[in-house]
C-alpha atoms as a PDB file:
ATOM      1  CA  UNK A   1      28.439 -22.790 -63.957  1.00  0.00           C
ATOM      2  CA  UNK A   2      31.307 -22.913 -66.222  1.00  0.00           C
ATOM      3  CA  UNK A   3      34.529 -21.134 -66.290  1.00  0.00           C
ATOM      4  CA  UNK A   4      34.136 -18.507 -69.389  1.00  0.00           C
ATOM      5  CA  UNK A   5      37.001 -15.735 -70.564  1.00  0.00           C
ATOM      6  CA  UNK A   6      36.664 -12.219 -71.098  1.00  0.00           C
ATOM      7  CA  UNK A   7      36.727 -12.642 -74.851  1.00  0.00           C
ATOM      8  CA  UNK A   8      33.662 -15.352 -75.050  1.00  0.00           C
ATOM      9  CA  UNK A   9      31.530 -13.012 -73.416  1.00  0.00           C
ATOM     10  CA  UNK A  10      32.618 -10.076 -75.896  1.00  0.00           C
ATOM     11  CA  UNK A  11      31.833 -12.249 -78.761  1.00  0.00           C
ATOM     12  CA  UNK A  12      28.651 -13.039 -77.988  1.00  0.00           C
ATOM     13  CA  UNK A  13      28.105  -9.697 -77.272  1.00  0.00           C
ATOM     14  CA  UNK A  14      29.477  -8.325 -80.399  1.00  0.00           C
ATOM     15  CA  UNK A  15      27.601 -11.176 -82.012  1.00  0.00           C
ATOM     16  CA  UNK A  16      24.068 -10.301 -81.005  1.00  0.00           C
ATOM     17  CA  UNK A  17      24.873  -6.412 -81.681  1.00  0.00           C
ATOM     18  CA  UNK A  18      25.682  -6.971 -85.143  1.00  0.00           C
ATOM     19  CA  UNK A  19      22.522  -9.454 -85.869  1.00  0.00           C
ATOM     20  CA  UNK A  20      20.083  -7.336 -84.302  1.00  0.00           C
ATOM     21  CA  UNK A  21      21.543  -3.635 -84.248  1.00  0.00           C
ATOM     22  CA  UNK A  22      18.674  -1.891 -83.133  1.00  0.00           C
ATOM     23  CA  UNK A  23      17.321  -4.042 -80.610  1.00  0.00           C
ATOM     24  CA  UNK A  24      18.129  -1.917 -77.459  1.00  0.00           C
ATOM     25  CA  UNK A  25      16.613   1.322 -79.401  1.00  0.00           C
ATOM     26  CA  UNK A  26      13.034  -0.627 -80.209  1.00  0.00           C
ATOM     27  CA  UNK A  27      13.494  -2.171 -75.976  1.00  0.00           C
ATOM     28  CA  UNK A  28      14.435   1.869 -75.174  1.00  0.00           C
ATOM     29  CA  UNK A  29      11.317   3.008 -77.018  1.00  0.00           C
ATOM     30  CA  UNK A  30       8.979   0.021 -75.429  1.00  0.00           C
ATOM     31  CA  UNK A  31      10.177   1.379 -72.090  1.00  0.00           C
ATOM     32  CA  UNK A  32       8.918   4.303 -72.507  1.00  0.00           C
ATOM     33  CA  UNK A  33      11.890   6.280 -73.250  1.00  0.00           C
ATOM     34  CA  UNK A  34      11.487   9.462 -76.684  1.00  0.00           C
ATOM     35  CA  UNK A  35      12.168   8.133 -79.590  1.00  0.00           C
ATOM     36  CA  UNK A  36      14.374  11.098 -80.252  1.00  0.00           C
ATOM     37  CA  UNK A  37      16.540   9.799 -77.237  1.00  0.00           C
ATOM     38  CA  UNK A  38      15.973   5.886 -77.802  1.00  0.00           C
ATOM     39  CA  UNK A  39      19.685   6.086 -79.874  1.00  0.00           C
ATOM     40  CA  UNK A  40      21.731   7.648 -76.905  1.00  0.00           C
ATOM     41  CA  UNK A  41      19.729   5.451 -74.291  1.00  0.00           C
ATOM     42  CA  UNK A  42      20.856   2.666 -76.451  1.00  0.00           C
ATOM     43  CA  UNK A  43      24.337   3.461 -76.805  1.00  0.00           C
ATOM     44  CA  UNK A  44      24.140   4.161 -72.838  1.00  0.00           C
ATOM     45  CA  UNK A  45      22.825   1.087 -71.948  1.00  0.00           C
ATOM     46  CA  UNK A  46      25.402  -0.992 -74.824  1.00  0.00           C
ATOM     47  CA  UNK A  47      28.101   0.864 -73.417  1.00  0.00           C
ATOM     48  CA  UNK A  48      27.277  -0.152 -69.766  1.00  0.00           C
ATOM     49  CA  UNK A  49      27.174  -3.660 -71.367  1.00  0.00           C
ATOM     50  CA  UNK A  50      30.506  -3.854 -72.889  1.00  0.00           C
ATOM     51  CA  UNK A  51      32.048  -2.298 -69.550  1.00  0.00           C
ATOM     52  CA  UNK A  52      30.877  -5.206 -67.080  1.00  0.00           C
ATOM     53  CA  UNK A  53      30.599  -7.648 -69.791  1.00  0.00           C
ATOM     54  CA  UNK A  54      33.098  -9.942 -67.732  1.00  0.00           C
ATOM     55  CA  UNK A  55      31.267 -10.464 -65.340  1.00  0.00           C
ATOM     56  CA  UNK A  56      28.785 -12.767 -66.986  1.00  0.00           C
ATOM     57  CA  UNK A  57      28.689 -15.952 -65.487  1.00  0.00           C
ATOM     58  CA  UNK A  58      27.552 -17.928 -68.757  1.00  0.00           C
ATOM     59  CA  UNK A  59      27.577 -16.254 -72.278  1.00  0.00           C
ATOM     60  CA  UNK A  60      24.656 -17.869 -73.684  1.00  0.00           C
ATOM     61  CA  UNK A  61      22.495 -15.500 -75.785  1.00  0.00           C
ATOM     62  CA  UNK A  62      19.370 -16.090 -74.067  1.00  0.00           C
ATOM     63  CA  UNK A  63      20.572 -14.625 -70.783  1.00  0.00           C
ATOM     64  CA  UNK A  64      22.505 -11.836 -72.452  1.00  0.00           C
ATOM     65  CA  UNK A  65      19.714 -11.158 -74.497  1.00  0.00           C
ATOM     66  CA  UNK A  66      17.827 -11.122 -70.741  1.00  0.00           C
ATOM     67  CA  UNK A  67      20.749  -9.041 -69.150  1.00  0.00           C
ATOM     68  CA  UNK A  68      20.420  -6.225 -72.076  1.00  0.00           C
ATOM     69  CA  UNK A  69      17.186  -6.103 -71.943  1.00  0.00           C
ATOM     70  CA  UNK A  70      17.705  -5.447 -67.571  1.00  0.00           C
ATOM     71  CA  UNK A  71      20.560  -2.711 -68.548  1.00  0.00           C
ATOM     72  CA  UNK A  72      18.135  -0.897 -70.928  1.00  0.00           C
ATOM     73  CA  UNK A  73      15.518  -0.827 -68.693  1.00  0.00           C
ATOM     74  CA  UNK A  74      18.060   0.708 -66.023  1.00  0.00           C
ATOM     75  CA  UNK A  75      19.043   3.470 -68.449  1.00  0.00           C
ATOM     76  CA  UNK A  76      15.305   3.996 -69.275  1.00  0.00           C
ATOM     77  CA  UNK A  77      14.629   4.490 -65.191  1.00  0.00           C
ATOM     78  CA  UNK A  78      17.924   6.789 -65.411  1.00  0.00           C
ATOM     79  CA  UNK A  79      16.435   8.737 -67.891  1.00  0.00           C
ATOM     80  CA  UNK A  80      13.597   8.985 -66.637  1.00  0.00           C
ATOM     81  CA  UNK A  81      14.951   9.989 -63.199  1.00  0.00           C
ATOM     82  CA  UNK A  82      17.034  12.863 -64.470  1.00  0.00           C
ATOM     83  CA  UNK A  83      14.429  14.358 -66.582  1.00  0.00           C
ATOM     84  CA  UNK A  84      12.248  14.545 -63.464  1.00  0.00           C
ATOM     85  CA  UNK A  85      15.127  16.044 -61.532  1.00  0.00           C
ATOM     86  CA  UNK A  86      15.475  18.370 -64.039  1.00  0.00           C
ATOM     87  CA  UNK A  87      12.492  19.083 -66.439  1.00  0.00           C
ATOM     88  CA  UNK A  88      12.937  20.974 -69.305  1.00  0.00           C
ATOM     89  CA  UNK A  89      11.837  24.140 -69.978  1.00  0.00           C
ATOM     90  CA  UNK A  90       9.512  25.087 -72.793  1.00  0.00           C
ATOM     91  CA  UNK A  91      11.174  27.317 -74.912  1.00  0.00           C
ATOM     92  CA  UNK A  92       8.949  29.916 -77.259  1.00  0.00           C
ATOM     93  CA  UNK A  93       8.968  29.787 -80.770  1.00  0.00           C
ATOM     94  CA  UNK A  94       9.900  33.294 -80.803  1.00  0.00           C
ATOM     95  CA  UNK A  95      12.435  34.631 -78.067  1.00  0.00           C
ATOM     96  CA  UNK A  96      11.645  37.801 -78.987  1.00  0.00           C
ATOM     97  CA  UNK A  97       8.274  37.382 -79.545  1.00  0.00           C
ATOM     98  CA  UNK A  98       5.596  39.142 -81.442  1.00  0.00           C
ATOM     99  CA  UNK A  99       5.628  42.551 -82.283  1.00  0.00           C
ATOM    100  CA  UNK A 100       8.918  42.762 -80.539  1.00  0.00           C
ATOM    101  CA  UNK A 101      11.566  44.850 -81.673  1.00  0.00           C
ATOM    102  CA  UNK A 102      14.706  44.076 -83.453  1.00  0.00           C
ATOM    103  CA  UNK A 103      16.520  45.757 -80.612  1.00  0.00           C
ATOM    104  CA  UNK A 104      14.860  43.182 -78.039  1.00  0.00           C
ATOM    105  CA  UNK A 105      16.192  40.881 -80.246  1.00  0.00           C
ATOM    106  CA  UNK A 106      19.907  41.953 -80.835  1.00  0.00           C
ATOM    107  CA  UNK A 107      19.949  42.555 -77.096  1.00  0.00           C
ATOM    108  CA  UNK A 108      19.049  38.579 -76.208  1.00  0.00           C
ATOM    109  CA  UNK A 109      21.708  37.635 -78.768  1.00  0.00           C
ATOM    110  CA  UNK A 110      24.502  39.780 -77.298  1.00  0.00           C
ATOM    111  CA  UNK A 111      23.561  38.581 -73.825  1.00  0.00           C
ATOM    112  CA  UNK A 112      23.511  34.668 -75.568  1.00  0.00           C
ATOM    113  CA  UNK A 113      27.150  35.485 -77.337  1.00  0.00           C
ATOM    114  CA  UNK A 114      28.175  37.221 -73.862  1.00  0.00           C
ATOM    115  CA  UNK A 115      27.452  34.187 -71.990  1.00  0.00           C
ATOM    116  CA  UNK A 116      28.878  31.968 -74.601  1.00  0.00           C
ATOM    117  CA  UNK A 117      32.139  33.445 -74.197  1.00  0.00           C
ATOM    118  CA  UNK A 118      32.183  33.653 -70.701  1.00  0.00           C
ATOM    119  CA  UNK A 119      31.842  30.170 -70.442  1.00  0.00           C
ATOM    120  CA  UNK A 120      34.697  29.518 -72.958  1.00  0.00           C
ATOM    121  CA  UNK A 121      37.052  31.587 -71.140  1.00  0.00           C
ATOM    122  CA  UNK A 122      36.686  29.315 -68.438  1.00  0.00           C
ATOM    123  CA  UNK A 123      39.461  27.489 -67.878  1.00  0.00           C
ATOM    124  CA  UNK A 124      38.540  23.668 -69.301  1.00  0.00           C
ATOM    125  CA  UNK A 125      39.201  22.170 -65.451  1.00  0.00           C
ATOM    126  CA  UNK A 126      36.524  24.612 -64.262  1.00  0.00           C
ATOM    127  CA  UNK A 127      34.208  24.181 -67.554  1.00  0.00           C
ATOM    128  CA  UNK A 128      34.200  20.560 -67.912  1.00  0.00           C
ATOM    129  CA  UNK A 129      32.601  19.930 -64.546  1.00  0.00           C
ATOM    130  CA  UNK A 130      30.631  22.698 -64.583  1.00  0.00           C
ATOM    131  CA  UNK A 131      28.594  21.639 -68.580  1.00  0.00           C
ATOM    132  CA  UNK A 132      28.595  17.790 -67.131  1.00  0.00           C
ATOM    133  CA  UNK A 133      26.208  19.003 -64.242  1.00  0.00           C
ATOM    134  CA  UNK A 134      24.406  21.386 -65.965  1.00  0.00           C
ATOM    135  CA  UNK A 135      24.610  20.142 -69.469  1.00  0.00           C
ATOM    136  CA  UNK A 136      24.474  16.436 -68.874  1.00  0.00           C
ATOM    137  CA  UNK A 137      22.743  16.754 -65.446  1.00  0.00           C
ATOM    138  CA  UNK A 138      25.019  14.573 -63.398  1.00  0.00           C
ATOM    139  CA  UNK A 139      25.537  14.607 -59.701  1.00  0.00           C
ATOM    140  CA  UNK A 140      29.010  16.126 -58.335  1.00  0.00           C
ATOM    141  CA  UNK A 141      29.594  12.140 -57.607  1.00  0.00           C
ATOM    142  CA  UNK A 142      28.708  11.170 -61.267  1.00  0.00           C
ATOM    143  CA  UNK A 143      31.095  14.039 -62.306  1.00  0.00           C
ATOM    144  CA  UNK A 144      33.624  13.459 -59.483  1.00  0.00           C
ATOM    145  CA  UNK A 145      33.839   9.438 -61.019  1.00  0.00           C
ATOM    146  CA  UNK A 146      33.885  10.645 -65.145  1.00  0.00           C
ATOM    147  CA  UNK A 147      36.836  13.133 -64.286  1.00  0.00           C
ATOM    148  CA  UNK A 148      38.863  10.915 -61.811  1.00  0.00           C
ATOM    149  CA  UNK A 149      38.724  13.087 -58.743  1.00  0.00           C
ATOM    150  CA  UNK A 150      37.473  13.743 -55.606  1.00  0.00           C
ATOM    151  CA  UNK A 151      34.034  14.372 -55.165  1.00  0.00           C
ATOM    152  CA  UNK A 152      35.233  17.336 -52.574  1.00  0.00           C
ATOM    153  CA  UNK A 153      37.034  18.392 -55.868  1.00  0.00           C
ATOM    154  CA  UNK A 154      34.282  18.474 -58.209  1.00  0.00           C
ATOM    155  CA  UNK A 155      32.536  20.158 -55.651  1.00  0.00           C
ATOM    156  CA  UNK A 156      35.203  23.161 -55.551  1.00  0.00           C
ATOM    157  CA  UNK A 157      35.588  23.350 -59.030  1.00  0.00           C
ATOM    158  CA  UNK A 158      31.628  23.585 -60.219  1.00  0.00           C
ATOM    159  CA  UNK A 159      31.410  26.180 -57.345  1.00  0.00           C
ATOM    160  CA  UNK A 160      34.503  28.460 -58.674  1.00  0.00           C
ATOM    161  CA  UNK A 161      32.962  28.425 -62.279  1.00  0.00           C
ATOM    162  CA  UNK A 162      29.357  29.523 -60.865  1.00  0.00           C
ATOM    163  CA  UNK A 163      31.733  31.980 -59.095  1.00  0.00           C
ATOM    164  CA  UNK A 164      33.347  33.621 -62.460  1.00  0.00           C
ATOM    165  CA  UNK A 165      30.376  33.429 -64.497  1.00  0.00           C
ATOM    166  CA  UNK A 166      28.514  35.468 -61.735  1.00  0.00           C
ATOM    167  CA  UNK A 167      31.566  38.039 -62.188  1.00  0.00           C
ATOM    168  CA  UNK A 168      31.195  38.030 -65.636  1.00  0.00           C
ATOM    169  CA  UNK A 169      27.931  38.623 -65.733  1.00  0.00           C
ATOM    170  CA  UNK A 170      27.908  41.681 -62.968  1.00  0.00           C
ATOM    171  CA  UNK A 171      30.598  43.168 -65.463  1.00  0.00           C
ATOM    172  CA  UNK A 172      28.205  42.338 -68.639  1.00  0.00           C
ATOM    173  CA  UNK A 173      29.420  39.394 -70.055  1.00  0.00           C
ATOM    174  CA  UNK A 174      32.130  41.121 -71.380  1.00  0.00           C
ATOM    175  CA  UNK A 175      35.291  39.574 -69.419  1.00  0.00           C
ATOM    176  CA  UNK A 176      36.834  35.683 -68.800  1.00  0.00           C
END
């Protein structure tokens, strides 16, 4: 195998993106993944791409064209992992629901603003981690790696912002 820089792989890279843009959302949505997530899973997968692009031995299309098609199918399994880790919840098309009254109502949406707040008045060290596990579903190590710290630390900090949204919520949403 030959010697080949950095920048060869990129350009053949950036060469088959730009001739065939959608091809890893039409691979995302033959493996299975929603077509209303086939965009993100490729961008996931492209981005994975681009980050260990160097370490392509050859840059010929054909086997990058074989080694996308092995990154989207990774992101596809990740996918499909995390939604089984965490399914999601069937919302009604109503909250408050038939016949319900417009107190119900005003009552969900105070609790909903409540919470909003509360979560804002985190402090963004304790609220980043703690919407990347529960937003994003990542693992304390996923979020531990994305933030640049300690796992131990991620650990402590999703924990104290569980911790002060429980407070808030004893005292009615009402305080940080």
């Amino acid at each position: 195998m030959r010697d080949v820089s950095h920048g060869d792989s990129q350009a053949v890279l950036s060469a088959l993106i730009e001739t065939e843009p959608d091809r890893l959302r039409r691979r995302s949505i033959s493996l299975g993944v929603p077509v209303s997530d086939a965009e993100d899973a490729a961008q996931t997968a492209l981005l994975r791409a681009w980050r260990s692009v160097s370490h392509l031995e050859t840059p010929q299309p054909g086997r990058m064209c074989a080694w996308l098609d092995v990154i989207a199918r990774n992101v596809a399994i990740d996918l499909a992992r995390q939604r089984a880790r965490r399914p999601e919840a069937v919302l009604e098309d109503d909250v408050a629901g038939e016949g319900a009254s417009v107190e119900s109502a005003v009552e969900v949406r105070v609790f909903l603003d409540g919470a909003l707040a509360a979560l804002h008045s985190l402090p963004e060290t304790l609220r980043e981690p703690l919407l990347l596990t529960v937003v994003d579903g990542l693992s304390t190590e996923e979020v531990a790696i994305r933030l640049g710290i300690e796992p131990a630390a991620a650990r402590q900090r999703i924990s104290r912002a569980r911790r002060a949204l429980r407070v808030c919520r004893r005292t009615g949403m009402d305080e940080g």
